[in-house]
Protein backbone atom coordinates (compact mmCIF):
# COMPACT_ATOMS: atom_id res chain seq x y z
CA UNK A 1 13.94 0.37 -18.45
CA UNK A 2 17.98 0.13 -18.66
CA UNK A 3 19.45 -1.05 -15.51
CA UNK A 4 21.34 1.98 -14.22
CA UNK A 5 18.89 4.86 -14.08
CA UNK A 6 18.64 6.61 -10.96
CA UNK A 7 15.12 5.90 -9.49
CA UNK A 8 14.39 8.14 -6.27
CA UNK A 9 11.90 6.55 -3.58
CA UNK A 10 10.24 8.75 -1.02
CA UNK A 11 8.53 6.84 1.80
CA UNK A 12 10.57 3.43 3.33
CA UNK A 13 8.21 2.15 5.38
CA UNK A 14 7.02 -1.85 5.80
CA UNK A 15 5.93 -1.71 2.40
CA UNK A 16 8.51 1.38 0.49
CA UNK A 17 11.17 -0.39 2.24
CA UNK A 18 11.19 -3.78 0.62
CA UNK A 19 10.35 -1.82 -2.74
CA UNK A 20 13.27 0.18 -2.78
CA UNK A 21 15.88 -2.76 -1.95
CA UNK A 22 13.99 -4.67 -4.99
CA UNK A 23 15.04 -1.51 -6.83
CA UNK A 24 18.21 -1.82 -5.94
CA UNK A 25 18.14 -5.27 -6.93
CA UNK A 26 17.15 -4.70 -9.98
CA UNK A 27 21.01 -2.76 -10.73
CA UNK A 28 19.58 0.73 -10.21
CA UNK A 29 20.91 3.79 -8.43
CA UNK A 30 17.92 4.82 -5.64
CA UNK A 31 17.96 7.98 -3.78
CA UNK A 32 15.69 8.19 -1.10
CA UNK A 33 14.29 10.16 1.41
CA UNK A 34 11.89 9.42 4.92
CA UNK A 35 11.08 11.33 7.61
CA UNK A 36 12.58 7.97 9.28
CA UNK A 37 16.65 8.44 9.27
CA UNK A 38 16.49 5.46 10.77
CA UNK A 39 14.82 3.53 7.56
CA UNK A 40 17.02 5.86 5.37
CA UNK A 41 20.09 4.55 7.41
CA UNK A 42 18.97 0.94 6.74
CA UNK A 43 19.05 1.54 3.20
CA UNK A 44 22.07 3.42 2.38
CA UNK A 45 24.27 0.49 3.88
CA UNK A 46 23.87 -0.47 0.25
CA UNK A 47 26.45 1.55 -1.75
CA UNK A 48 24.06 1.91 -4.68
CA UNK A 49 21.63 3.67 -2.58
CA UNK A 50 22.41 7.49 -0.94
CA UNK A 51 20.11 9.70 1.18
CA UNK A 52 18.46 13.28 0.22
CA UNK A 53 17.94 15.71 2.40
CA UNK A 54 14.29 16.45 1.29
CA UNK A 55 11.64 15.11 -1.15
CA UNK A 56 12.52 17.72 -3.62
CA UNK A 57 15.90 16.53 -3.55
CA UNK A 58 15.24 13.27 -4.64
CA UNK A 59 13.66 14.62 -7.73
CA UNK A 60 16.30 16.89 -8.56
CA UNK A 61 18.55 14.26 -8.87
CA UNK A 62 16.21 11.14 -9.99
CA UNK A 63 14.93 10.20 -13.59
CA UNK A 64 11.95 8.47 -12.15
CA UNK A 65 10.37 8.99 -8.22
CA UNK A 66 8.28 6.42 -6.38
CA UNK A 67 6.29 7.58 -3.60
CA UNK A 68 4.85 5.34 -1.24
CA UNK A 69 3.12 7.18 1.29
CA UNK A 70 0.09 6.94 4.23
CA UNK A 71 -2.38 9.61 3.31
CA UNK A 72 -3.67 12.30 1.30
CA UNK A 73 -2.25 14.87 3.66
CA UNK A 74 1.32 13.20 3.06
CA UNK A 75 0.86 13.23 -0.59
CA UNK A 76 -0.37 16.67 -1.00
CA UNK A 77 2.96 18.02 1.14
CA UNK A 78 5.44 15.75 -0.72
CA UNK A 79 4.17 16.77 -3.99
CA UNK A 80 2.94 20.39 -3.87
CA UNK A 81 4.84 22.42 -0.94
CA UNK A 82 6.22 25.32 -2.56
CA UNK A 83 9.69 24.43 -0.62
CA UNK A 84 10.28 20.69 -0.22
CA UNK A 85 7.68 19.19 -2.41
CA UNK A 86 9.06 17.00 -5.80
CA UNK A 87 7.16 18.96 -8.30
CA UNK A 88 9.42 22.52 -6.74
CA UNK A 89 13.04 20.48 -7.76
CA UNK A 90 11.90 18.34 -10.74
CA UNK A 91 13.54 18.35 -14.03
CA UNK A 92 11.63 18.09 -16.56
CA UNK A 93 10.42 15.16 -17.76
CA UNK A 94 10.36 13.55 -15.02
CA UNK A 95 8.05 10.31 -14.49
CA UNK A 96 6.34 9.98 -10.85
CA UNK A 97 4.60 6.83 -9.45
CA UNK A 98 2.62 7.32 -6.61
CA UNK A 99 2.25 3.80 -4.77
CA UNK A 100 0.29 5.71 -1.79
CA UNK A 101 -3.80 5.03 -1.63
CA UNK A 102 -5.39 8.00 -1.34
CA UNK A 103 -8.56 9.37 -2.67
CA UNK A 104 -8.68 9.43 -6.85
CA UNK A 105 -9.03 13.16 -6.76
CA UNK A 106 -5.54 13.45 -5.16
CA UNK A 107 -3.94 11.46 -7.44
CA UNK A 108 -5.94 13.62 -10.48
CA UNK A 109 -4.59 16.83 -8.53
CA UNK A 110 -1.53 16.09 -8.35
CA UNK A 111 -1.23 14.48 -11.92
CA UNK A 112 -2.15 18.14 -13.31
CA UNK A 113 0.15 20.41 -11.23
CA UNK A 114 3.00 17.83 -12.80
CA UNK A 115 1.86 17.97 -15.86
CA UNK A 116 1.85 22.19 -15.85
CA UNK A 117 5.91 21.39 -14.96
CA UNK A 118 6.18 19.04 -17.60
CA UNK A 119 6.21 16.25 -15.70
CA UNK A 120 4.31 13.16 -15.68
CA UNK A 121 2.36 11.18 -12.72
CA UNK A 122 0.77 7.74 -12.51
CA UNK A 123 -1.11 6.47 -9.46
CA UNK A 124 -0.06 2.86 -9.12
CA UNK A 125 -0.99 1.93 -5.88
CA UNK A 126 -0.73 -1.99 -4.69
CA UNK A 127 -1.92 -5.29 -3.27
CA UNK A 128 -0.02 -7.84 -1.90
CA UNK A 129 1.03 -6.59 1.41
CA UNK A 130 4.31 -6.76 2.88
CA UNK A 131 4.96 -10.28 2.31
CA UNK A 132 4.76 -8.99 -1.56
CA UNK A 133 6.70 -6.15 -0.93
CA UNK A 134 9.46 -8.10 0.23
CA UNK A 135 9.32 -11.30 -2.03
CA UNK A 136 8.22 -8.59 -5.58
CA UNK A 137 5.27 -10.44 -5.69
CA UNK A 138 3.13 -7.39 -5.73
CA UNK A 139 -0.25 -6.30 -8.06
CA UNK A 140 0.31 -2.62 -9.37
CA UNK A 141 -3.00 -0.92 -10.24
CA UNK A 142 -2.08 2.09 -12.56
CA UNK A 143 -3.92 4.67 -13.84
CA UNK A 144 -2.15 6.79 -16.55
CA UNK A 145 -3.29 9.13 -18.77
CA UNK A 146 -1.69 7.43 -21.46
CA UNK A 147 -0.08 4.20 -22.99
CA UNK A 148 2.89 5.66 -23.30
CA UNK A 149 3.35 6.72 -19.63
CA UNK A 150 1.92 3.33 -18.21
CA UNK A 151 4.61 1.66 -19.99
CA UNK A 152 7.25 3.64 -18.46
CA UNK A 153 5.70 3.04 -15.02
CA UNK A 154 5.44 -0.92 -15.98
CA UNK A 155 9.30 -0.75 -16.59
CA UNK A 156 10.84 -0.19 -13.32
CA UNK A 157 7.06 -2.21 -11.49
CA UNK A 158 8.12 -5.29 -13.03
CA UNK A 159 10.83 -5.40 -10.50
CA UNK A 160 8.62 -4.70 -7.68
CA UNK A 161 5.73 -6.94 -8.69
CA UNK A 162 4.05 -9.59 -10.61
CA UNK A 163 1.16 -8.50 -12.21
CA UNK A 164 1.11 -4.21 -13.47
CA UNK A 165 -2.46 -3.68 -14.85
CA UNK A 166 -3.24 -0.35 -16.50
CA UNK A 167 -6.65 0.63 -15.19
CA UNK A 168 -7.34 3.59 -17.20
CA UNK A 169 -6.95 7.16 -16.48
CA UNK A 170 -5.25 8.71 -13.50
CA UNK A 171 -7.32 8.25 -10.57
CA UNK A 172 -8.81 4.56 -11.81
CA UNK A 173 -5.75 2.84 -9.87
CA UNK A 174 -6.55 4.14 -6.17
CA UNK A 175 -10.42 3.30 -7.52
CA UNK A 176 -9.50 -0.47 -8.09
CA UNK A 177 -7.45 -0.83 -4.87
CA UNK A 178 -9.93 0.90 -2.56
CA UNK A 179 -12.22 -1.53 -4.19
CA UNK A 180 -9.96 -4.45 -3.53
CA UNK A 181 -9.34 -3.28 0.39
CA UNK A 182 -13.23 -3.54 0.46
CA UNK A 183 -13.39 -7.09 0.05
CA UNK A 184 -10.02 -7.51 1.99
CA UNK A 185 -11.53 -5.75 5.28
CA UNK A 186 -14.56 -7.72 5.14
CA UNK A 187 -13.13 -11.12 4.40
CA UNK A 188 -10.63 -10.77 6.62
CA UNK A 189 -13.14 -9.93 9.57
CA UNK A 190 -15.20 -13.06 8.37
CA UNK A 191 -12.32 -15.40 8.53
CA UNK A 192 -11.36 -13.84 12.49
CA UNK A 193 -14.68 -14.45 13.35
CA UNK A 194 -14.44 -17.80 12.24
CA UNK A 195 -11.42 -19.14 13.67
CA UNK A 196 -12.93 -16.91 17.06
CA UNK A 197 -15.75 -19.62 16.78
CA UNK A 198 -13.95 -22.49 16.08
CA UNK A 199 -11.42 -21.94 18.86
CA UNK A 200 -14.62 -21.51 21.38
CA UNK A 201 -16.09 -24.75 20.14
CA UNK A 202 -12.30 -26.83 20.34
CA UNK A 203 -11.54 -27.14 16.92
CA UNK A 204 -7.94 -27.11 16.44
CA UNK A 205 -6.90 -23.50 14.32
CA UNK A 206 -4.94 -25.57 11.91
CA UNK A 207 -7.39 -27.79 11.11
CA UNK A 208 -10.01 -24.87 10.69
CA UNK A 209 -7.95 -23.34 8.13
CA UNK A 210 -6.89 -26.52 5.92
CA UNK A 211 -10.67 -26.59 5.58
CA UNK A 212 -10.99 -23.10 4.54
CA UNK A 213 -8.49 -23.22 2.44
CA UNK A 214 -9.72 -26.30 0.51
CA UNK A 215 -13.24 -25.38 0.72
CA UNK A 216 -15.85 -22.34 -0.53
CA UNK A 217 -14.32 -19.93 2.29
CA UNK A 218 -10.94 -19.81 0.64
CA UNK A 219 -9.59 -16.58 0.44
CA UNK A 220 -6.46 -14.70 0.59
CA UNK A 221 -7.16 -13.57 4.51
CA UNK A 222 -7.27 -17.29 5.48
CA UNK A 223 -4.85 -19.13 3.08
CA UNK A 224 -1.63 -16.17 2.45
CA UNK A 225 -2.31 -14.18 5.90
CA UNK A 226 -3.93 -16.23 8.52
CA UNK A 227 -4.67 -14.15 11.54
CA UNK A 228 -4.54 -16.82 13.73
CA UNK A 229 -1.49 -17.17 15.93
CA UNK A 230 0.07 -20.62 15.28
CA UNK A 231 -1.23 -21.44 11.76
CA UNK A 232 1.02 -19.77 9.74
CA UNK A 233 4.56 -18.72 10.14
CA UNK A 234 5.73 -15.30 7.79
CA UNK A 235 3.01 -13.33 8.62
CA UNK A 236 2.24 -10.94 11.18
CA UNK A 237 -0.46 -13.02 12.90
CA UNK A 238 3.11 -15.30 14.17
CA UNK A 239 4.85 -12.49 15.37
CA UNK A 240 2.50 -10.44 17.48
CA UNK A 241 0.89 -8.47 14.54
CA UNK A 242 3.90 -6.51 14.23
CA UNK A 243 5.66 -5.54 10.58
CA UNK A 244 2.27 -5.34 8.66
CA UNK A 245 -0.41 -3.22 7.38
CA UNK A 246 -1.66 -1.60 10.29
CA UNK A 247 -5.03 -1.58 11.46
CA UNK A 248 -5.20 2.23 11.50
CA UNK A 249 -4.49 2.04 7.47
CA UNK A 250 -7.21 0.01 7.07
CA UNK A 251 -9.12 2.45 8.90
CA UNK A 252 -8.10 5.31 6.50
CA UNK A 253 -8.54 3.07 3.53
CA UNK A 254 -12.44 2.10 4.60
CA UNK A 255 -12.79 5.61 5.00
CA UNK A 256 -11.95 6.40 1.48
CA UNK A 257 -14.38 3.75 0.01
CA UNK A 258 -16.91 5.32 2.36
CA UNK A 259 -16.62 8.72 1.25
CA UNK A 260 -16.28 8.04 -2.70
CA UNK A 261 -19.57 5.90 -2.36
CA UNK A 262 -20.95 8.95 -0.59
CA UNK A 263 -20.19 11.39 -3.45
CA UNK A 264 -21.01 8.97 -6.21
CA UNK A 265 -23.56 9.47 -8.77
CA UNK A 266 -26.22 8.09 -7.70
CA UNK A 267 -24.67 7.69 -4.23
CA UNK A 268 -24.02 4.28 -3.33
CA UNK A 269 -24.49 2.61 0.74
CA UNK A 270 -21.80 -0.04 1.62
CA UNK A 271 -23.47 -1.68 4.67
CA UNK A 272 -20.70 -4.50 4.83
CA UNK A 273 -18.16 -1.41 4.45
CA UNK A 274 -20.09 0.58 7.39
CA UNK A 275 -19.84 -2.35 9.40
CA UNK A 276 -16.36 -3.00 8.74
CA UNK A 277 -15.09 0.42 8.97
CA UNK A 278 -16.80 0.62 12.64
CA UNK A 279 -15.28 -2.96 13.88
CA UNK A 280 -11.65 -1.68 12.88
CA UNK A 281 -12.51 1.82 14.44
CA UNK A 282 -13.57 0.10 17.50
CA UNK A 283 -10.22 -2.05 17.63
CA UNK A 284 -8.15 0.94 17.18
CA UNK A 285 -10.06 3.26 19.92
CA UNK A 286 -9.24 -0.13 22.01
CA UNK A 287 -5.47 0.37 21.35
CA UNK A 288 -4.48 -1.72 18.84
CA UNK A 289 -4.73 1.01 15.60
CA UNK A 290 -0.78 0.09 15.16
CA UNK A 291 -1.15 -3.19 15.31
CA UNK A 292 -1.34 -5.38 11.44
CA UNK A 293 -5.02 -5.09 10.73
CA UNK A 294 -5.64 -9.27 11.55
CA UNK A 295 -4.57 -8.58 14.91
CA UNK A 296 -9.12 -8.31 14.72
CA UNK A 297 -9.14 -12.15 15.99
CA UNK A 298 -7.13 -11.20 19.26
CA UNK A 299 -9.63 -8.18 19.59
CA UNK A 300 -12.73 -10.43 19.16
CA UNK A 301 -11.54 -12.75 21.05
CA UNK A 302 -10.83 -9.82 24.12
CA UNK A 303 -14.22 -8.73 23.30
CA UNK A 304 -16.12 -11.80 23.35
C-alpha cells in the first residue's frame, strides 16, 4: 500500500490507540473516530490525523477503515446502524478490517451486508497485547474471503505488526484468536498461581521467573507479561495493572470460546476454559473486571 492513502480507524483505545499512531507512522492520513474525545484529542495533535464526527464519517472519507472494538454489540452498531454505521457512508470499494474479537458469525454477518454495498471486510483480529500495539510487534489473524482481499489487508498490517497470517475464510481469524486467548487465560492463571506459591514458600519472584523462563514452564504469561509486581518493568503487572487488557475482556473473550464449543458439531466441553472463565468472573464480581487481566496473582493472593 502507497504511503499517503487515507486509512480511517474507529476505536482508540489501549490497543486502537497505539495502532493508529503506527498508522500514522507509516506516512498515512488517519481519520478517526471514538466515543472517547478525549483519545480522539490525543490523536489529532498529529497534523496528519483529523477527527469525524461519527463512524460513518470515517468511511465516507477513508479508502480503507480499521475497527478495533470490545464486543459484538459494538461491532454490530458501528457497522450496520442505518444512521451512523460505516457500511450507511461507504464508498464503494471500500476495504474494512475489523481488529475487534467477537464471535465468527459477526464477523461473517457483517462481511455480507458489505459485500451487498460493494464493499469488502476482513476479520483480522490480534495477539500481542498492548506492549505490541505500541512497539508494531503484533500477530494479525485474518480471515478473507479471498487472496486478493487478504493482501490488501496485509498492506497497511505490516505497519501494525510482525507476523499477518491468512487463516482462511472470514470468520477463521476471530476462530484462531479465541483459540489463542484459550491457552493465554489458562497459562496465565497457572503462572499467578505459581509465583502465589512461591512467594508463600520465600522464594524470591525474580528468581521464580528466571526459572520459568529457562525451564518447561516458559511461556509468554511468565517471560513477556509477568504478573508479578517487581519482576518486570513495561507491563501492567509494574504499574498497578493499569493500561492493559482488562480482565473483563478476558471475561468476554472466554465466553466466546465457551459458547462456539457449545454450538459445535459434535459439541465440544472445555473444562480448563470453564474453570478459567469462572476464576476471572470471580475476580471481576470482586472488583477488579477493569483491572489488566494478570492483576489474577493480587486476587489469589487476597483470596488465599
Amino acid at each position: 500500500m502507497s504511503s499517503g492513502k487515507t486509512v480511517g480507524f474507529i476505536g482508540l483505545g489501549n490497543m486502537g490507540g497505539h495502532m493508529a499512531n503506527n498508522v500514522l507512522k507509516a506516512g498515512h492520513k488517519v481519520v478517526a473516530f471514538d466515543i472517547n474525545t478525549a483519545a480522539v484529542d490525543a490523536l489529532t495533535t498529529n497534523a496528519d490525523a483529523s477527527a469525524a464526527a461519527s463512524p460513518g464519517d470515517v468511511a465516507a472519507t477513508a479508502d480503507i477503515v480499521i475497527t478495533m472494538l470490545p464486543s459484538n454489540p459494538h461491532v454490530l452498531k458501528v457497522y450496520l446502524d442505518p444512521e451512523t454505521g460505516v457500511l450507511a457512508k461507504a464508498k464503494a470499494g471500500t476495504l474494512f478490517i475489523d481488529c475487534s474479537t467477537v464471535e465468527p458469525s459477526v464477523s461473517k454477518q457483517v462481511a455480507a451486508a458489505a459485500a451487498e454495498k460493494g464493499s469488502t471486510v476482513v476479520d483480522a483480529p490480534v495477539s500481542g497485547g498492548t506492549i505490541g500495539a505500541e512497539q508494531a510487534t503484533l500477530t494479525f489473524m485474518v480471515g478473507s474471503k479471498t487472496e486478493e482481499s487478504f493482501k490488501q489487508a496485509e498492506a497497511i498490517l505490516e505497519h501494525l505488526g510482525k507476523k499477518v497470517v491468512h487463516c482462511g475464510d472470514v470468520g477463521t481469524g476471530q476462530t484462531a484468536k479465541i483459540c489463542n486467548n484459550l491457552v493465554l487465560a489458562i497459562s496465565m492463571a497457572g503462572v499467578c498461581e505459581a509465583h502465589a506459591l512461591g512467594d508463600r514458600l520465600g522464594l524470591d519472584p525474580k528468581i521464580l521467573a528466571d526459572i520459568l523462563n529457562t525451564s518447561t514452564g516458559r511461556c509468554w504469561s511468565s517471560d513477556t507479561y509477568n504478573p508479578c509486581p517487581g519482576v518486570m518493568d513495561g507491563v501492567p503487572s509494574s504499574r498497578g495493572y493499569t493500561g492493559g487488557f482488562a480482565c473483563d475482556l478476558m471475561v468476554k473473550d472466554l465466553g466466546l470460546a465457551t459458547s462456539a464449543a457449545s454450538s459445535s458439531n459434535p459439541r465440544l466441553g472445555l473444562p480448563m476454559g470453564g474453570l478459567a472463565q469462572q476464576l476471572y468472573m470471580m475476580m471481576s464480581a470482586d472488583g477488579a473486571g477493569h483491572k489488566d487481566f494478570s492483576a489474577m496473582y493480587e486476587f489469589i493472593n487476597k483470596k488465599a
